[in-house]
N, C-alpha and C. Protein backbone atom coordinates (compact mmCIF):
# COMPACT_ATOMS: atom_id res chain seq x y z
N UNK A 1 -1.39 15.69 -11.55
CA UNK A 1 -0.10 16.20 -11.09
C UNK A 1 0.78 15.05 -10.62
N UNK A 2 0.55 14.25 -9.89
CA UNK A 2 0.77 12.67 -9.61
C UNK A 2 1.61 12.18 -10.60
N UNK A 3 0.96 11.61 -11.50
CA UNK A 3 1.31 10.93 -12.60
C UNK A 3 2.81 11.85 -13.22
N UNK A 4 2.32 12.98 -13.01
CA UNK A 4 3.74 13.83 -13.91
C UNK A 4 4.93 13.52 -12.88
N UNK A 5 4.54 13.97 -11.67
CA UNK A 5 5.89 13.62 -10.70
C UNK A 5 6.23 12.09 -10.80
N UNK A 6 5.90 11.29 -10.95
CA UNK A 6 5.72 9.48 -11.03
C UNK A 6 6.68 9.30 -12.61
N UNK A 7 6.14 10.34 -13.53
CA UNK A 7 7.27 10.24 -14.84
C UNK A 7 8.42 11.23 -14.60
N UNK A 8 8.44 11.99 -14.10
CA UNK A 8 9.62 12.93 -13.98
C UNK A 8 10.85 12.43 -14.48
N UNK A 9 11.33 11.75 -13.52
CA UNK A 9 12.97 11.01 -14.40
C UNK A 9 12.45 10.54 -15.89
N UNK A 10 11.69 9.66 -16.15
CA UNK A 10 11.69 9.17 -17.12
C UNK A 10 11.44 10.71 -18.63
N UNK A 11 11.01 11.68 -18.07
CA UNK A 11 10.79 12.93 -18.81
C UNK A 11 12.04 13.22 -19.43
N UNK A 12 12.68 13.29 -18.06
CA UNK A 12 13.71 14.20 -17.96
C UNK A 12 15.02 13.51 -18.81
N UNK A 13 15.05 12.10 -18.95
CA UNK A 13 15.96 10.93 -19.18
C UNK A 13 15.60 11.26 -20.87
N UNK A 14 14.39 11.28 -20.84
CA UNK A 14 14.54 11.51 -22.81
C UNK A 14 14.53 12.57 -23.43
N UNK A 15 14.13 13.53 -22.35
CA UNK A 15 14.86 15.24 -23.12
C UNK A 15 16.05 15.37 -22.99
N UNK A 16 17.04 15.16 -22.20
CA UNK A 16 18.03 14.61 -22.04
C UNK A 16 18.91 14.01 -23.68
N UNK A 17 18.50 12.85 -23.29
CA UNK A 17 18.99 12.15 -24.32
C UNK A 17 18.97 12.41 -25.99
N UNK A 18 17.42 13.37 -26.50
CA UNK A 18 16.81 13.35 -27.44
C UNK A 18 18.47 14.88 -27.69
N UNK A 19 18.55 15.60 -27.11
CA UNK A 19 19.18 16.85 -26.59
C UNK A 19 21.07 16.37 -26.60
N UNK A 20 20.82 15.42 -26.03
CA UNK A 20 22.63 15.37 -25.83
C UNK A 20 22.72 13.81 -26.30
N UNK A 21 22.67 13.21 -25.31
CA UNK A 21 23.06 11.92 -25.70
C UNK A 21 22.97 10.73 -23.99
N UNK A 22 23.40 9.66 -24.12
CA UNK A 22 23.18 8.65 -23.21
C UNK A 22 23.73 9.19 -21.59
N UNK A 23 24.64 9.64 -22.06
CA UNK A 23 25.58 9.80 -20.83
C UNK A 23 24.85 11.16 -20.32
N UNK A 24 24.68 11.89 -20.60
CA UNK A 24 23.96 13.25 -20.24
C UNK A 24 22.47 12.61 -19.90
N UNK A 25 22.07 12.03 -20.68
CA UNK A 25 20.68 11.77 -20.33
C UNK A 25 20.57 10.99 -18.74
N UNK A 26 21.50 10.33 -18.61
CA UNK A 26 22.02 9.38 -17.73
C UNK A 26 22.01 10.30 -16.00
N UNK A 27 22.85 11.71 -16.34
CA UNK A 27 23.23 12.24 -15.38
C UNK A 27 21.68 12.87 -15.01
N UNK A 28 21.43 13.33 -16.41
CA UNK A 28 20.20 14.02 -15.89
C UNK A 28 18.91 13.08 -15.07
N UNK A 29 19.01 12.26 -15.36
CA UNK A 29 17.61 11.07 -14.48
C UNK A 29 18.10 10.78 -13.47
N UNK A 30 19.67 10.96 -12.75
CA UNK A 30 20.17 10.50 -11.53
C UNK A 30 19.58 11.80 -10.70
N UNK A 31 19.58 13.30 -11.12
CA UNK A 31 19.28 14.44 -10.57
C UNK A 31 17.50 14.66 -10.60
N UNK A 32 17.34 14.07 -11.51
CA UNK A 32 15.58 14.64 -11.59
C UNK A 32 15.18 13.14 -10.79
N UNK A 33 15.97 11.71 -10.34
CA UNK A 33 15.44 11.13 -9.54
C UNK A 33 15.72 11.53 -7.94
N UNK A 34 16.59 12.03 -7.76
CA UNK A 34 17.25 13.08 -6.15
C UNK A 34 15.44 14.06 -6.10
N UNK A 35 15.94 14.56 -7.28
CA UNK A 35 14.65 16.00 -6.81
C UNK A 35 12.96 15.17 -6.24
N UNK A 36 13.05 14.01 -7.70
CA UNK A 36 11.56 13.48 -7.64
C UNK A 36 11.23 12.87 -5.73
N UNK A 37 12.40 12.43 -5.47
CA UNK A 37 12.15 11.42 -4.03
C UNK A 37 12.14 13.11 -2.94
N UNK A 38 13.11 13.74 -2.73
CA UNK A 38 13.13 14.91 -1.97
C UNK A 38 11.80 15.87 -2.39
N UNK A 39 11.28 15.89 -3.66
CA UNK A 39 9.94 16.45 -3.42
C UNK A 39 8.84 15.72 -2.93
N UNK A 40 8.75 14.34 -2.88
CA UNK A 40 7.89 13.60 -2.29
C UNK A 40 8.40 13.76 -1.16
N UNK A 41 9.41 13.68 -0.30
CA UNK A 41 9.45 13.86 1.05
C UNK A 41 8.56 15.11 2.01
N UNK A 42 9.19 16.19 1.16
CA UNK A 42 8.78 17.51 1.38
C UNK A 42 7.25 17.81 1.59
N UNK A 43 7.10 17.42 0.20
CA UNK A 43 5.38 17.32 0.03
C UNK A 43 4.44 16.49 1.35
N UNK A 44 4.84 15.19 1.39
CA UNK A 44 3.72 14.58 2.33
C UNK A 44 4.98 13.98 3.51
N UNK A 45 6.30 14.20 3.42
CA UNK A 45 6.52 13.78 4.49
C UNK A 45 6.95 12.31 4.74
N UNK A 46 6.49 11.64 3.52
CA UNK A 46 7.31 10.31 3.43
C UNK A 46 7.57 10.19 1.95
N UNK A 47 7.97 8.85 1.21
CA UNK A 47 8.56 8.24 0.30
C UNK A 47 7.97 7.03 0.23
N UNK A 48 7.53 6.65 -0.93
CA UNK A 48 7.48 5.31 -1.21
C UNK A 48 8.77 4.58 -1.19
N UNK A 49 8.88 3.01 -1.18
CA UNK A 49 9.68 2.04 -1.06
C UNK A 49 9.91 2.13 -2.65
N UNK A 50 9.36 2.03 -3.63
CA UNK A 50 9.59 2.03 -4.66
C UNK A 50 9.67 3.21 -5.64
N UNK A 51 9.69 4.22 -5.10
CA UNK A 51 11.17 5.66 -5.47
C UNK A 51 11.92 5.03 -4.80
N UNK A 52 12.49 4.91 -3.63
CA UNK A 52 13.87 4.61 -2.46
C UNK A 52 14.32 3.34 -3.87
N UNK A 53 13.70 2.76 -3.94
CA UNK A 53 14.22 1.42 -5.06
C UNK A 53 14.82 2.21 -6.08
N UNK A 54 13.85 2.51 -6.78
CA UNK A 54 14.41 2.84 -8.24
C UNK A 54 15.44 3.64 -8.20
N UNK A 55 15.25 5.08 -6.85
CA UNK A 55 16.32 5.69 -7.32
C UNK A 55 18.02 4.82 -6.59
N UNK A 56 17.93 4.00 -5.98
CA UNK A 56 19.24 3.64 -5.64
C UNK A 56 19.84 2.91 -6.80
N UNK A 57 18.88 2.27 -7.69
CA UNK A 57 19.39 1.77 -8.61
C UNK A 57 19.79 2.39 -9.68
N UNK A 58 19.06 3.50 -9.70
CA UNK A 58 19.90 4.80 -10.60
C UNK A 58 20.64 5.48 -10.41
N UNK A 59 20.98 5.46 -8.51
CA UNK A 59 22.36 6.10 -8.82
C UNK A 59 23.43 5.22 -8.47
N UNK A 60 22.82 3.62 -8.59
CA UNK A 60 24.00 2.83 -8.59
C UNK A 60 24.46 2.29 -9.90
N UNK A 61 23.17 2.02 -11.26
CA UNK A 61 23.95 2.01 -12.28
C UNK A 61 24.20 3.05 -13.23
N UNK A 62 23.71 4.33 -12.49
CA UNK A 62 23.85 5.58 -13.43
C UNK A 62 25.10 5.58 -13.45
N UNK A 63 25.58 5.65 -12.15
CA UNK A 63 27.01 6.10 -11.54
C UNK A 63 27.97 4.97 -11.97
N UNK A 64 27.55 4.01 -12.09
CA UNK A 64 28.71 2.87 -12.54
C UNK A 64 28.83 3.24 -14.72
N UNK A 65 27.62 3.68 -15.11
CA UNK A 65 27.43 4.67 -16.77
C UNK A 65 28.52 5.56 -16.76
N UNK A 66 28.60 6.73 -15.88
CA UNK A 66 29.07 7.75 -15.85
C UNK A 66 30.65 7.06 -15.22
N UNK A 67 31.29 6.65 -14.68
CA UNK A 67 32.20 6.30 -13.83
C UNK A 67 32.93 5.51 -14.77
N UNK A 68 32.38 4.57 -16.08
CA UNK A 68 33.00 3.52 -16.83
C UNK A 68 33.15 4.04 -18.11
N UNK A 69 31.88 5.45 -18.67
CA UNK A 69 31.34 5.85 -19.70
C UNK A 69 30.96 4.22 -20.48
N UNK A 70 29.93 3.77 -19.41
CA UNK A 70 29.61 2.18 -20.60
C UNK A 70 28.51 2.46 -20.53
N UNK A 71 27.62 2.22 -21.49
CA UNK A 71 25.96 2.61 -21.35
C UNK A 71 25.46 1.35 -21.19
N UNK A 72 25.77 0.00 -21.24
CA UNK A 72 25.48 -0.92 -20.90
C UNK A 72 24.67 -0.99 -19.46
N UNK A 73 25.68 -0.42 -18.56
CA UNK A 73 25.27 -0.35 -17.30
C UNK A 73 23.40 0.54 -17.03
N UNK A 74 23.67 1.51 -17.27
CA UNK A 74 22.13 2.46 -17.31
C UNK A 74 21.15 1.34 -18.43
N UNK A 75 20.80 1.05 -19.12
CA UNK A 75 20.64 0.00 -20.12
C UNK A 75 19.68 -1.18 -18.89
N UNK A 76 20.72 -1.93 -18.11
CA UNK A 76 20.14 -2.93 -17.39
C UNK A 76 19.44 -2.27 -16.26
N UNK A 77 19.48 -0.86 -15.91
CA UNK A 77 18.62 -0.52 -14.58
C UNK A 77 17.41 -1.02 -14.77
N UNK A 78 16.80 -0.89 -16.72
CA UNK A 78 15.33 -1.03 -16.53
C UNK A 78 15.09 -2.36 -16.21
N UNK A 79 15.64 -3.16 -16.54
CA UNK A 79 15.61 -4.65 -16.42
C UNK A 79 15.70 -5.37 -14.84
N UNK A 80 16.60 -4.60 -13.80
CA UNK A 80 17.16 -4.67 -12.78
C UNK A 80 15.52 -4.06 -11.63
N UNK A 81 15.16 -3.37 -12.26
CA UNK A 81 14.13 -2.58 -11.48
C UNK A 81 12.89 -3.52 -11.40
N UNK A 82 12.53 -3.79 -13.14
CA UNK A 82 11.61 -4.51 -13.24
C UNK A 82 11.47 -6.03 -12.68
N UNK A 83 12.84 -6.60 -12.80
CA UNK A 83 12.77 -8.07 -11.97
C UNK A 83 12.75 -7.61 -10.18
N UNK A 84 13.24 -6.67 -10.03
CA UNK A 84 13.08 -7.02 -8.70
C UNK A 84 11.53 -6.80 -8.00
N UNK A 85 10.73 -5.81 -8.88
CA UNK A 85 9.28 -5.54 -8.35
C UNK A 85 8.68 -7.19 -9.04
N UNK A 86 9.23 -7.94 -9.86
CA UNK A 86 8.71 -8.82 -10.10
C UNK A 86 8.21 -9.71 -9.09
N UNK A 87 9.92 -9.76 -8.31
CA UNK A 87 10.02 -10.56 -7.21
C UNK A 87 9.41 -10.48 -5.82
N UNK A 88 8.74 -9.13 -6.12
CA UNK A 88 7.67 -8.52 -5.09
C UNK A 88 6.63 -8.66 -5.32
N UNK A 89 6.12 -8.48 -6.45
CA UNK A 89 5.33 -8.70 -6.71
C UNK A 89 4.60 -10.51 -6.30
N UNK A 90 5.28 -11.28 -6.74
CA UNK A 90 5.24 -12.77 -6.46
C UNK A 90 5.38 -12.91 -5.23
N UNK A 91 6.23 -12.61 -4.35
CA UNK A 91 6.42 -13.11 -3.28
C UNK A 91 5.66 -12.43 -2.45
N UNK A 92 4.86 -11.31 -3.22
CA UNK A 92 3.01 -10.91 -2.23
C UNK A 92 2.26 -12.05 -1.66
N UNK A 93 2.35 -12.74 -2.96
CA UNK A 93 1.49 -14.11 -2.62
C UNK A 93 1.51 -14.80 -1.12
N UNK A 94 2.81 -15.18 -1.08
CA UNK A 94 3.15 -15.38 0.69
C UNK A 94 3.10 -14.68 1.68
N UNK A 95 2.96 -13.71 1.74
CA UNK A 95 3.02 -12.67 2.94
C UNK A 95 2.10 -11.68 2.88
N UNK A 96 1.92 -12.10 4.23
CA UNK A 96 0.20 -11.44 4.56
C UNK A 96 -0.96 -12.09 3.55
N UNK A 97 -1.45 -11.60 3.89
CA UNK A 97 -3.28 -12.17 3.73
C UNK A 97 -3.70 -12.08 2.30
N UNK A 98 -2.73 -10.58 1.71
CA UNK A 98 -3.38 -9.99 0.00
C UNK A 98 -2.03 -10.02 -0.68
N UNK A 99 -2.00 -9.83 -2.10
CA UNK A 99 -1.27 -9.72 -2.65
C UNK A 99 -1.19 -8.27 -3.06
N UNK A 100 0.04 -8.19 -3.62
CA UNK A 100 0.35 -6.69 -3.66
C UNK A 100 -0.84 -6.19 -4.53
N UNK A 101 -1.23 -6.29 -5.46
CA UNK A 101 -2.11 -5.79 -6.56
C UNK A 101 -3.36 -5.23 -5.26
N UNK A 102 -3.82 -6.43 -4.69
CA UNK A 102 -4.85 -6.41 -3.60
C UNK A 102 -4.81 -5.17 -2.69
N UNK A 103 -3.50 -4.74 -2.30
CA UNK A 103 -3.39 -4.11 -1.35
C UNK A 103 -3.46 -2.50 -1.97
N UNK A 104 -2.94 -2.86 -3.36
CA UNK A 104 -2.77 -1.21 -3.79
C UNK A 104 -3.93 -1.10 -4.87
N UNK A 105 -5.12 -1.71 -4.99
CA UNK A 105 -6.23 -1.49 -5.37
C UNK A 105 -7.54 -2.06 -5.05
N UNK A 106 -7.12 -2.77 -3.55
CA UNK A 106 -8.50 -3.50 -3.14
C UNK A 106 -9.28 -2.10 -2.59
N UNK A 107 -8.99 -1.24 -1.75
CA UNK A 107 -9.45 -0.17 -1.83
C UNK A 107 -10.69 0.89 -2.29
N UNK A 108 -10.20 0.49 -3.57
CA UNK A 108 -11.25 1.07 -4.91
C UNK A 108 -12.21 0.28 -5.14
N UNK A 109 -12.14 -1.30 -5.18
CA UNK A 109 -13.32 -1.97 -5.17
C UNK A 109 -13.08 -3.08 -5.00
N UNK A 110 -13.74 -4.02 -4.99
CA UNK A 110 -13.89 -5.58 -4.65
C UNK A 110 -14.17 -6.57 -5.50
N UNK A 111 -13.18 -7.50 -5.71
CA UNK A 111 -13.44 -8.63 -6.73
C UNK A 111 -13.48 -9.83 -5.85
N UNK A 112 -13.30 -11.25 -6.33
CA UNK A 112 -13.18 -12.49 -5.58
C UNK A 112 -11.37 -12.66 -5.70
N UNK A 113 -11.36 -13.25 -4.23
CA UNK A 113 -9.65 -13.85 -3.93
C UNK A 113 -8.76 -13.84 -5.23
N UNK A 114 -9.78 -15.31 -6.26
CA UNK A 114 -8.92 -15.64 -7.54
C UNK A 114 -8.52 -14.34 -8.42
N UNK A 115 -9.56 -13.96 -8.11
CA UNK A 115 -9.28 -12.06 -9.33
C UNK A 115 -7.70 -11.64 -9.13
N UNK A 116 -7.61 -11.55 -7.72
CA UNK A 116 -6.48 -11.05 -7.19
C UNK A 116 -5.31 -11.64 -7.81
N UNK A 117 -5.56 -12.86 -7.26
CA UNK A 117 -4.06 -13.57 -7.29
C UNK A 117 -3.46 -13.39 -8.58
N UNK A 118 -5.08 -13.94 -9.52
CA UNK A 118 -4.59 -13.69 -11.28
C UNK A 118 -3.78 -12.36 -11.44
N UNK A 119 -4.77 -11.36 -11.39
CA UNK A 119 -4.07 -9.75 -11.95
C UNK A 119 -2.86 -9.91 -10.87
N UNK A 120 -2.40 -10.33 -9.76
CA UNK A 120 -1.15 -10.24 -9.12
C UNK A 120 -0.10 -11.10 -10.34
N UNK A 121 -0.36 -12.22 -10.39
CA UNK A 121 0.19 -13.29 -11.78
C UNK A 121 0.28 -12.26 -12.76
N UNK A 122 -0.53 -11.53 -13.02
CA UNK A 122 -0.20 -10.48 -14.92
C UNK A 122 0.73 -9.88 -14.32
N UNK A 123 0.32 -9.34 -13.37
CA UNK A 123 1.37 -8.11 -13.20
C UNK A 123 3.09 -8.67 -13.22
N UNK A 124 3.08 -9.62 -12.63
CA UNK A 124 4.35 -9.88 -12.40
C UNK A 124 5.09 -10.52 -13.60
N UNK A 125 4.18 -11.26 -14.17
CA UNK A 125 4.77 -11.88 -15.56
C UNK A 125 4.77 -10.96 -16.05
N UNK A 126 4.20 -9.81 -16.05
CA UNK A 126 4.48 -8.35 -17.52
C UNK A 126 6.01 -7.74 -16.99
N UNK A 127 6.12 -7.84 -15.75
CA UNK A 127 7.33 -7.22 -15.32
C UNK A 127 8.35 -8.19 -15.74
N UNK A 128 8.57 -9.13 -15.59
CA UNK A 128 9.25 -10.80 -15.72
C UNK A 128 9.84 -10.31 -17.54
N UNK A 129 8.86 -10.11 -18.79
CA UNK A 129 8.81 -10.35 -19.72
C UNK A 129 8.88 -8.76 -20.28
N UNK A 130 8.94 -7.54 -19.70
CA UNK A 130 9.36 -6.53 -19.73
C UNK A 130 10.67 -6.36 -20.15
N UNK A 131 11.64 -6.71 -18.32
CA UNK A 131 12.91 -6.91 -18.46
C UNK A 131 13.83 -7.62 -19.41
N UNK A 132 12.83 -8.79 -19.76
CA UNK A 132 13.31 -9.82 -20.50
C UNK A 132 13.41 -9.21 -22.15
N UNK A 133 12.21 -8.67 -22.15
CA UNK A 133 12.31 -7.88 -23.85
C UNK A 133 13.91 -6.84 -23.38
N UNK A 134 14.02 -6.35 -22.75
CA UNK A 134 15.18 -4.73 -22.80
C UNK A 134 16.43 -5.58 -22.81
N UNK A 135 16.46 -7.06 -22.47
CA UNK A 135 17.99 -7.49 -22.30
C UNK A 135 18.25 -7.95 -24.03
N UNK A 136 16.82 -8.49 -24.03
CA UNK A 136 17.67 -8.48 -25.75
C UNK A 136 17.09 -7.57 -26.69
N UNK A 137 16.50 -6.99 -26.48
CA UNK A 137 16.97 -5.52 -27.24
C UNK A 137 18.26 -5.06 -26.88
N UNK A 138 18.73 -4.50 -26.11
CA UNK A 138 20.04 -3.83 -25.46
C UNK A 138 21.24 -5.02 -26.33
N UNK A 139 21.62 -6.59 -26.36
CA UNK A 139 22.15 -6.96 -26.84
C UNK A 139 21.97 -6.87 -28.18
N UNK A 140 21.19 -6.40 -28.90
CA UNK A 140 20.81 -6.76 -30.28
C UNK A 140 19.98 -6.00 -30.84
N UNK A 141 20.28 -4.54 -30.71
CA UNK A 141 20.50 -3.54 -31.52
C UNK A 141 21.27 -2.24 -30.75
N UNK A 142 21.17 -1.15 -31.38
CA UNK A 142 21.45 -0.08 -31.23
C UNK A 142 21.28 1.05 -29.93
N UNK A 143 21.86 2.01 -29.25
CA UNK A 143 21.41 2.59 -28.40
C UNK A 143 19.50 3.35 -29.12
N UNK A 144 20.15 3.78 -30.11
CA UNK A 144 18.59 4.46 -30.46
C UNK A 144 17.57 3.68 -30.44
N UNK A 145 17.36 2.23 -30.53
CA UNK A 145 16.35 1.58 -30.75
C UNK A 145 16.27 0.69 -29.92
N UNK A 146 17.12 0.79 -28.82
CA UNK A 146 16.83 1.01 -27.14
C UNK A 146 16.04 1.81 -26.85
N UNK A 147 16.50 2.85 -26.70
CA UNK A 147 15.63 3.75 -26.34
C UNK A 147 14.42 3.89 -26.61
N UNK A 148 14.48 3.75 -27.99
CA UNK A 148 12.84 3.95 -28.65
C UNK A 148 11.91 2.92 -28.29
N UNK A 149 12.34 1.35 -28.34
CA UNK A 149 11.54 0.58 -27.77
C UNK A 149 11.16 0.38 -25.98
N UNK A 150 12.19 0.85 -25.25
CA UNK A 150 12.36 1.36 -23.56
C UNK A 150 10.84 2.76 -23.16
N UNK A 151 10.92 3.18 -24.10
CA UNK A 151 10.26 4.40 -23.66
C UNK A 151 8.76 4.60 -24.48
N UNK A 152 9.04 4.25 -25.81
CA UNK A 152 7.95 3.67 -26.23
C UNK A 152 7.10 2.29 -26.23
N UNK A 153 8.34 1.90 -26.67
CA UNK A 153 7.00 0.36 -26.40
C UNK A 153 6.74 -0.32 -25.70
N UNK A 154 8.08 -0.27 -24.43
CA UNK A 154 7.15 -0.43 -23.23
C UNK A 154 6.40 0.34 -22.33
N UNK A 155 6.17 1.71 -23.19
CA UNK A 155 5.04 2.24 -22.26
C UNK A 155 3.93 2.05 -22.75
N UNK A 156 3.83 1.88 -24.12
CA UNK A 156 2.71 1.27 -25.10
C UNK A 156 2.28 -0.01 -24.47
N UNK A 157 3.53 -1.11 -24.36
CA UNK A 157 3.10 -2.42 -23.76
C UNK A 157 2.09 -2.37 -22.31
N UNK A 158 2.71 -1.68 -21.78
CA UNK A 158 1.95 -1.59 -19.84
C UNK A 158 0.98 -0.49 -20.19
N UNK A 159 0.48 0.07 -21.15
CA UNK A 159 -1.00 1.14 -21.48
C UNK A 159 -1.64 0.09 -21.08
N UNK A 160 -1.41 -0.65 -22.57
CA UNK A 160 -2.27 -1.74 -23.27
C UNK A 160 -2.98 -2.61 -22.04
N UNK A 161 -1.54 -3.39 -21.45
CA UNK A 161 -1.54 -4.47 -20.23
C UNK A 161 -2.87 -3.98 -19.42
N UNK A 162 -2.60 -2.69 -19.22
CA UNK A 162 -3.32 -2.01 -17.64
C UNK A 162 -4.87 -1.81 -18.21
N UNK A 163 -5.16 -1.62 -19.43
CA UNK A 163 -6.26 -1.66 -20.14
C UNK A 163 -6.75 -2.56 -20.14
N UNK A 164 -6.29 -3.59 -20.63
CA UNK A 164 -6.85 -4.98 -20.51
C UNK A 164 -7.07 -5.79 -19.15
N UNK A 165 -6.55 -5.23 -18.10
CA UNK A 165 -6.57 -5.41 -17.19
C UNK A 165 -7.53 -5.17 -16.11
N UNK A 166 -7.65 -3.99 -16.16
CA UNK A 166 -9.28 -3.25 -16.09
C UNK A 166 -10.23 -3.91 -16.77
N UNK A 167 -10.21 -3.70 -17.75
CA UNK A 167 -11.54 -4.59 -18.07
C UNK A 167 -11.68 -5.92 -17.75
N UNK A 168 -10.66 -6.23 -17.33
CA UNK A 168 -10.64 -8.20 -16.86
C UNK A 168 -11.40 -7.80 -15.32
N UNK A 169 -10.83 -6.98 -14.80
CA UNK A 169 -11.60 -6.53 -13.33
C UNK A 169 -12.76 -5.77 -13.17
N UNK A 170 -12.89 -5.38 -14.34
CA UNK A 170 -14.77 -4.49 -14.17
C UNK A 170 -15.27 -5.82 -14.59
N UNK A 171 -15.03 -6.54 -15.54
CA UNK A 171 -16.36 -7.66 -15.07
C UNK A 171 -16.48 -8.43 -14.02
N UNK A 172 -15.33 -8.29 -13.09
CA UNK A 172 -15.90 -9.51 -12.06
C UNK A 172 -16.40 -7.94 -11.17
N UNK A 173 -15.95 -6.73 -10.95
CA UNK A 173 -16.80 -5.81 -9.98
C UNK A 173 -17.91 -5.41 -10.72
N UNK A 174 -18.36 -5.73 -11.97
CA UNK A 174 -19.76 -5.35 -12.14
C UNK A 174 -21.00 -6.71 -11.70
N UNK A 175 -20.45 -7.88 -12.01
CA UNK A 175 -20.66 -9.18 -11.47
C UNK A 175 -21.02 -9.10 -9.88
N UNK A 176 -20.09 -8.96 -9.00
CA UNK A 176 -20.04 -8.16 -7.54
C UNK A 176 -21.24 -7.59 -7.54
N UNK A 177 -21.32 -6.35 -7.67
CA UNK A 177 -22.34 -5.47 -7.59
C UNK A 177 -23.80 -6.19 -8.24
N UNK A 178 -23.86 -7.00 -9.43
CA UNK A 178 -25.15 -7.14 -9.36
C UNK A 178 -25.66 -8.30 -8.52
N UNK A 179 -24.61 -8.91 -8.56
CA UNK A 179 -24.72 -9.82 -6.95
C UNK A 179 -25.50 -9.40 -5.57
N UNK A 180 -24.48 -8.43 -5.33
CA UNK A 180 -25.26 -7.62 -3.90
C UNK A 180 -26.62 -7.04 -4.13
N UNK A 181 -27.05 -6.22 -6.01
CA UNK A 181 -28.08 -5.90 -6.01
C UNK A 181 -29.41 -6.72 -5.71
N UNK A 182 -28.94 -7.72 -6.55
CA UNK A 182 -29.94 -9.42 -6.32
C UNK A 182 -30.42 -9.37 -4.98
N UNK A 183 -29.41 -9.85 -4.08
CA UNK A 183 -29.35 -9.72 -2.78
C UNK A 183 -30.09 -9.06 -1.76
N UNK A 184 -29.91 -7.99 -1.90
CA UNK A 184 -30.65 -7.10 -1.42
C UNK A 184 -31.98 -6.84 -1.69
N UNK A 185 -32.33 -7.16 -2.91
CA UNK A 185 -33.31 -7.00 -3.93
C UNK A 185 -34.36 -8.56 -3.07
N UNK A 186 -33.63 -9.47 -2.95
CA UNK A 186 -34.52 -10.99 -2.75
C UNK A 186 -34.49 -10.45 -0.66
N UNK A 187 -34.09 -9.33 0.05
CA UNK A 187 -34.22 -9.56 1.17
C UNK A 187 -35.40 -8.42 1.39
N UNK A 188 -35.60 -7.61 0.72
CA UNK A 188 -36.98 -6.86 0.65
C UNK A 188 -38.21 -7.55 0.87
């Protein structure tokens, strides 16, 4: 159920669009991002920092879409969104003890420091090189094949990423674990 509320705008942005067109699609992801953050409120009572992000940026370049009729503007949100978690992403490194990756999956299990920092490094270069693919796509082709590569292939791209990614981290937590088994095993 998670995951569906987490895509909501992005649902709603390509039925939308598939249905009317940019500018409609546009209005509609500014409203299904209002509902998505006000049902997370409702629900548990707070908001992530990153709904509060995304959606200000959607209704600051939705509204500058709708206000200019330039689709240019909606176009760079994805790019605008993605560099700035970039820049969060990286600048985890400095502040506090973990890096973001660390903090929002040390939790689940345990790798070594370097694990971290690396998958903190993917993450941020995929975001870095995300944005970077949509600016020249967006200059250099078509709204449709915007879209199609925005919604497809970079959701194809970050499957893939997060796949490969995982498995870069189950071997150092299966490594971990037979570590401790050893361990335990030589204190018997």
């Amino acid at each position: 159920m998670n995951s569906m509320l987490e895509m909501f705008p992005i649902l709603v942005f390509a039925g939308a669009y598939y249905l009317a067109d940019i500018f409609v699609a546009t209005a509609a992801a500014i409203a299904a991002s209002v509902v998505q953050v006000a049902w997370f409120w409702l629900r548990d009572g707070r908001v992530k920092t990153s709904h509060l992000v995304t959606l200000a940026v959607i209704i600051l370049f939705g509204g500058m879409t709708l206000a200019f009729q330039d689709e240019s503007f909606i176009k760079w949100k994805f790019t605008v969104v993605s560099w700035l978690f970039a820049a969060v992403v990286f600048g985890s490194r400095f502040v506090g003890e973990r890096t973001l990756v660390e903090r929002m999956m040390g939790g689940s299990f345990t790798v070594p420091g370097f694990v971290w920092l690396r998958a903190n490094a993917a993450i941020g270069i995929l975001l870095l090189a995300e944005g970077a693919i949509n600016v020249y796509v967006m200059y250099n082709f078509d709204t449709d094949t915007w879209f199609n590569v925005k919604l497809y292939g970079m959701s194809a791209a970050t499957l893939l990423f997060m796949l490969g990614l995982g498995y870069y981290l189950a071997r150092y937590v299966n490594a971990e674990a037979e570590a401790e088994t050893v361990s335990s095993t030589e204190e018997k």
